[in-house]
C-alpha atoms as a PDB file:
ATOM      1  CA  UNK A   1     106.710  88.425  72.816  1.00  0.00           C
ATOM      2  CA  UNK A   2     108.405  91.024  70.302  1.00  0.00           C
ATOM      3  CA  UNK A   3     106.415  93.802  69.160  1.00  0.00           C
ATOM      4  CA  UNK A   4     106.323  94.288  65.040  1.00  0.00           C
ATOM      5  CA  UNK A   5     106.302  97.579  63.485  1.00  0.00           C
ATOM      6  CA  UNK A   6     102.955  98.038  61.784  1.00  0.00           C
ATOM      7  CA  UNK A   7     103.000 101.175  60.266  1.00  0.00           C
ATOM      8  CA  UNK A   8     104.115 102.321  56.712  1.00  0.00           C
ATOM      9  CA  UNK A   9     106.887 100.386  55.064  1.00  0.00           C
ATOM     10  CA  UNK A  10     108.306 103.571  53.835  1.00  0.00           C
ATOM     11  CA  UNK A  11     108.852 105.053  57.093  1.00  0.00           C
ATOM     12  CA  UNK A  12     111.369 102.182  57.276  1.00  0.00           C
ATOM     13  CA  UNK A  13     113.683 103.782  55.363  1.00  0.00           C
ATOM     14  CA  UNK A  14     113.416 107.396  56.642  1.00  0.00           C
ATOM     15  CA  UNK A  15     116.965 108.517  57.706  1.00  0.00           C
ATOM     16  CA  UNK A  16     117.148 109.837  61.085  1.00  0.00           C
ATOM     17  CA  UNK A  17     117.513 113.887  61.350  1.00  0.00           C
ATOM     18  CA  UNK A  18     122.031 114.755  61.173  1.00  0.00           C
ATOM     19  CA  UNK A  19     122.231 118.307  62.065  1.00  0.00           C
ATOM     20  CA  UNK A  20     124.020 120.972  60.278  1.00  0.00           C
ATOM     21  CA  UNK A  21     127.631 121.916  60.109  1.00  0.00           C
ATOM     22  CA  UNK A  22     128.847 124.265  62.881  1.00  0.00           C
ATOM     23  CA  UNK A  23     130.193 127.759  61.708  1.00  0.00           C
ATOM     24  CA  UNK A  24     133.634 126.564  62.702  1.00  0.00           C
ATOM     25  CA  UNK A  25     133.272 123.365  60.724  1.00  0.00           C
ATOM     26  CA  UNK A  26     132.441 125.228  57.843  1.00  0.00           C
ATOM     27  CA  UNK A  27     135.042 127.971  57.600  1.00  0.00           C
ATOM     28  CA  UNK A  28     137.873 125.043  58.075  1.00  0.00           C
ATOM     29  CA  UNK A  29     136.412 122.740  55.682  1.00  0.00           C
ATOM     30  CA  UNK A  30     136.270 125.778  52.777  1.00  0.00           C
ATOM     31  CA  UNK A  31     139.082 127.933  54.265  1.00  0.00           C
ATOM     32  CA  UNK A  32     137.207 130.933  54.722  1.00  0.00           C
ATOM     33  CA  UNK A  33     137.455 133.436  57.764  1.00  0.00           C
ATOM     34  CA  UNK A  34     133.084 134.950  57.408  1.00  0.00           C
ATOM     35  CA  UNK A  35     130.394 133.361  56.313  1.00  0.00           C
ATOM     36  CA  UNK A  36     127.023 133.567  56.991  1.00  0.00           C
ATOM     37  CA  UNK A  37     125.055 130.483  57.858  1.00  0.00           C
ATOM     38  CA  UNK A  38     121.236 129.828  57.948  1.00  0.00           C
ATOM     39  CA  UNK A  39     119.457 127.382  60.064  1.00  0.00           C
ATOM     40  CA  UNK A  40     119.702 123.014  58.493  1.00  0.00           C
ATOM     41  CA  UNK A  41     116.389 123.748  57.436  1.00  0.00           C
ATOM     42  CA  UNK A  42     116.292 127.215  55.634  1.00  0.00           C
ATOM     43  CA  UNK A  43     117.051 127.990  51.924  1.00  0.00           C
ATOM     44  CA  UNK A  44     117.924 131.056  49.747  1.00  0.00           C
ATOM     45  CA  UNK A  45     115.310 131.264  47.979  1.00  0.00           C
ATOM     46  CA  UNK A  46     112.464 131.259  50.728  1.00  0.00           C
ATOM     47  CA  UNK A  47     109.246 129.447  50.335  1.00  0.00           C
ATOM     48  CA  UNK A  48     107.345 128.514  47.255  1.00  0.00           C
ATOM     49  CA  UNK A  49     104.741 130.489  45.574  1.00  0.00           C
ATOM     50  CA  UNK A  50     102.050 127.707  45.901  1.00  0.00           C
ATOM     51  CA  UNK A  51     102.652 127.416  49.559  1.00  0.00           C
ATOM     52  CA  UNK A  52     102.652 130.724  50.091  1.00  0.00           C
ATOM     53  CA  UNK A  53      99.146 131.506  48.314  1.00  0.00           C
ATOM     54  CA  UNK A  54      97.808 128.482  50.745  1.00  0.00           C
ATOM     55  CA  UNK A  55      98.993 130.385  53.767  1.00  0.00           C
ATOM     56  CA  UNK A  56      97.273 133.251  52.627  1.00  0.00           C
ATOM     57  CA  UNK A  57      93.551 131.389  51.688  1.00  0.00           C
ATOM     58  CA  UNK A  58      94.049 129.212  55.498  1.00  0.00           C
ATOM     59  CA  UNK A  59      94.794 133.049  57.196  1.00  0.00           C
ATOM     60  CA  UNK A  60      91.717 134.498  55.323  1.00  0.00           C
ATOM     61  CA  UNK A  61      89.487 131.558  55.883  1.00  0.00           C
ATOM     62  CA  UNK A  62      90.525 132.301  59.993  1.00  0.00           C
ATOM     63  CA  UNK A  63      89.566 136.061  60.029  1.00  0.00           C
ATOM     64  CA  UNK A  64      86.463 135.205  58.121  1.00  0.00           C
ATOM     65  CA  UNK A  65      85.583 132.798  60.632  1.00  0.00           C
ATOM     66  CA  UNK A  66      86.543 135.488  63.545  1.00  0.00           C
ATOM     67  CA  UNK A  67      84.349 137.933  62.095  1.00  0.00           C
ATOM     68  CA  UNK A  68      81.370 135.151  61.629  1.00  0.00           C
ATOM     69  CA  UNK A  69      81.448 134.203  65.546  1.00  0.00           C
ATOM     70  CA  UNK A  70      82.558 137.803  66.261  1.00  0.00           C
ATOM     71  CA  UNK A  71      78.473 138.530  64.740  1.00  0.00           C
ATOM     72  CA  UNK A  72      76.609 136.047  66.132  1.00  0.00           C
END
């Protein structure tokens, strides 16, 4: 008896994680002798403002909670 996949069709199609470039790879494939390389999964610009303002209410919302249980 085969077993079916049952979950989301659209995590069908997800492509399976290809890592990053080596350093090496990278100053051979653009001819350059430094660079500077940041993880697969960083950018330049850093995170977005919105998710950034949702860390900040979930880390407030755990020190209010702390100080709640720390009073009771």
């Amino acid at each position: 008896m085969s077993e079916k996949w049952i979950g989301r069709s659209a995590l069908e199609n997800i492509k399976p994680y290809s890592p990053g470039k080596s350093v090496s790879s990278v100053e051979k494939e653009l001819g350059l002798s430094e660079i500077y390389k940041m993880a697969s999964n960083e950018n330049a610009i850093g995170p977005s403002k919105k998710l950034l303002q949702q860390l900040m209410k979930s880390f407030y919302q755990c020190i209010f909670t702390q100080m709640v249980i720390a009073n009771f």
